[in-house]
Protein backbone atom coordinates (compact mmCIF):
# COMPACT_ATOMS: atom_id res chain seq x y z
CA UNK A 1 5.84 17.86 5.00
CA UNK A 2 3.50 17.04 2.44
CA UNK A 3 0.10 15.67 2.60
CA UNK A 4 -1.67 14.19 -0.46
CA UNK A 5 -5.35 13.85 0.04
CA UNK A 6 -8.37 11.60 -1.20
CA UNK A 7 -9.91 15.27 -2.66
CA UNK A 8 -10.31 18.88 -1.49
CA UNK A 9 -13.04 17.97 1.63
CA UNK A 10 -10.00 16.67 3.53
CA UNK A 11 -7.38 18.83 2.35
CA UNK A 12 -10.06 21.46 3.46
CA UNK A 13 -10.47 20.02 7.04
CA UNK A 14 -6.90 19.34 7.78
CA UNK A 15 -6.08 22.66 7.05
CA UNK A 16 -8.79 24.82 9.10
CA UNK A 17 -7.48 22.17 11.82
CA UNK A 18 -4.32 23.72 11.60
CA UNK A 19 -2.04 20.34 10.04
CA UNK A 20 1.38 22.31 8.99
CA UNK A 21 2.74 21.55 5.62
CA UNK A 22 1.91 21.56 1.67
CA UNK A 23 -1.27 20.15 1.21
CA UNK A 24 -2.42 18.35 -2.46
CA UNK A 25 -5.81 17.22 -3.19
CA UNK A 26 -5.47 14.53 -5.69
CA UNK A 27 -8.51 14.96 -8.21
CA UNK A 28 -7.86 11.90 -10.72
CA UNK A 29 -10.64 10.10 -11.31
CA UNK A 30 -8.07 7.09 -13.05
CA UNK A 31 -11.19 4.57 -12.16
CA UNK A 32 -12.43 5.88 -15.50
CA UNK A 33 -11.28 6.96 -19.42
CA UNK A 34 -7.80 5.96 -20.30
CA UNK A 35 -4.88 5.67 -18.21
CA UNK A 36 -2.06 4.19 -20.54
CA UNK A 37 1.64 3.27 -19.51
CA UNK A 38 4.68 4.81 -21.01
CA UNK A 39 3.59 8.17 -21.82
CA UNK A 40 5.86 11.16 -20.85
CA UNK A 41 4.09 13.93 -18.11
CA UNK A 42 3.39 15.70 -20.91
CA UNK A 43 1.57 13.19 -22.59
CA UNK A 44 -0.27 11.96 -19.97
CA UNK A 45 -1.77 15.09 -19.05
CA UNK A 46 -3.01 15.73 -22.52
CA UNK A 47 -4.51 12.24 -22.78
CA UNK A 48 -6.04 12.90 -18.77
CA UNK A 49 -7.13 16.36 -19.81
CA UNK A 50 -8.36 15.75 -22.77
CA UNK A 51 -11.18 12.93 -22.03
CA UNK A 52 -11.68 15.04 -18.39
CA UNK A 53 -12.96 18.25 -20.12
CA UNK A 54 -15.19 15.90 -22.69
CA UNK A 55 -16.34 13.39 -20.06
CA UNK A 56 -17.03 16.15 -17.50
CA UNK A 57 -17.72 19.05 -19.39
CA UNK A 58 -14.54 20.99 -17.90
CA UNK A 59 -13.11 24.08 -19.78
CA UNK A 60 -9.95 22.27 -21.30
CA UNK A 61 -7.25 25.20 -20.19
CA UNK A 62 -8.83 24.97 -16.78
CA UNK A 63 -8.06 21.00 -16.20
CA UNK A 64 -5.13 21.05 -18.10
CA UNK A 65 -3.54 23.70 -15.35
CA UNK A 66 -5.28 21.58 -12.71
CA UNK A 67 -3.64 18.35 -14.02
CA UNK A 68 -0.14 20.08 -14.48
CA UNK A 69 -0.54 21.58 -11.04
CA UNK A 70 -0.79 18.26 -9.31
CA UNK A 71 2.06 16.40 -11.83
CA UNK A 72 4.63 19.14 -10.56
CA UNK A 73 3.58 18.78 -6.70
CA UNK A 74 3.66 15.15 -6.85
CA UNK A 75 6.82 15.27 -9.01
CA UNK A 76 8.85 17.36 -6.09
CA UNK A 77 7.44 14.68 -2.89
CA UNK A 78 11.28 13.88 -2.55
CA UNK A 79 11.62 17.47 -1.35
CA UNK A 80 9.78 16.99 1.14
CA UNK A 81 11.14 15.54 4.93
CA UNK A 82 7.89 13.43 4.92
CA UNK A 83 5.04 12.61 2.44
CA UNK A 84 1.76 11.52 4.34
CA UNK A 85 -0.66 9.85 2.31
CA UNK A 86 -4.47 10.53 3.10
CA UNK A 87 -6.74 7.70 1.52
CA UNK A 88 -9.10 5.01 2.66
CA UNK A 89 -9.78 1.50 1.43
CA UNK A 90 -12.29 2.47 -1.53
CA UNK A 91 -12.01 1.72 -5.52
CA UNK A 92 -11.47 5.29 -5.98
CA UNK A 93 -8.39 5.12 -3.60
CA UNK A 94 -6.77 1.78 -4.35
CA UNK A 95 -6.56 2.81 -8.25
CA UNK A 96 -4.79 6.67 -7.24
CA UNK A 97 -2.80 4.79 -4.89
CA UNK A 98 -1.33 1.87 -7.01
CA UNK A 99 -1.45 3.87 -10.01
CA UNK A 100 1.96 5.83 -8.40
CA UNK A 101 3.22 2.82 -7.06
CA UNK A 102 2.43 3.57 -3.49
CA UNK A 103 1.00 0.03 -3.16
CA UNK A 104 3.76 -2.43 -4.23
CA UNK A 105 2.53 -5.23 -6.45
């Protein structure tokens, strides 16, 4: 099973509480810098990585492993027997959410 979470204070949680399975904290902030279409993984995490380490003052390598981290794990959900999505009804959701198609539309 894999859970993708809202950010590490969940993931944290649901782990000391014992929930079994792979657990992913997304850490996107898409509500902000740009998010264009069409690019290949590869692409997109330079373009994400790149305005993340100048818009948050991140060391580049750092984010860049971050961001490729979270790519491959969300890549591989289909591995998974079950994929359990942990967000709420906030901006900061809704845009993580729809930006992987979980939210048809």
């Amino acid at each position: 099973m894999l859970h993708i979470h809202n950010g590490d204070s969940t993931a944290n949680t649901l782990r000391e509480f014992g929930f079994s399975g792979e657990h992913l904290a997304f850490q996107e902030v898409l509500m902000e810098g740009p998010t264009p279409g069409g690019l290949s993984p590869e692409e997109w995490v330079r373009v994400r990585a790149k305005f993340l380490t100048e818009a948050y003052e991140l060391k580049h390598e750092d984010c860049k492993k971050s961001l490729l981290i979270q790519e491959a794990a969300l890549a591989r959900f289909t591995k998974h027997d079950e994929t359990v999505l942990w967000f709420e009804h906030d901006i900061f959701c809704q845009i993580n959410l729809s930006s992987r198609g979980a939210i048809p539309g």
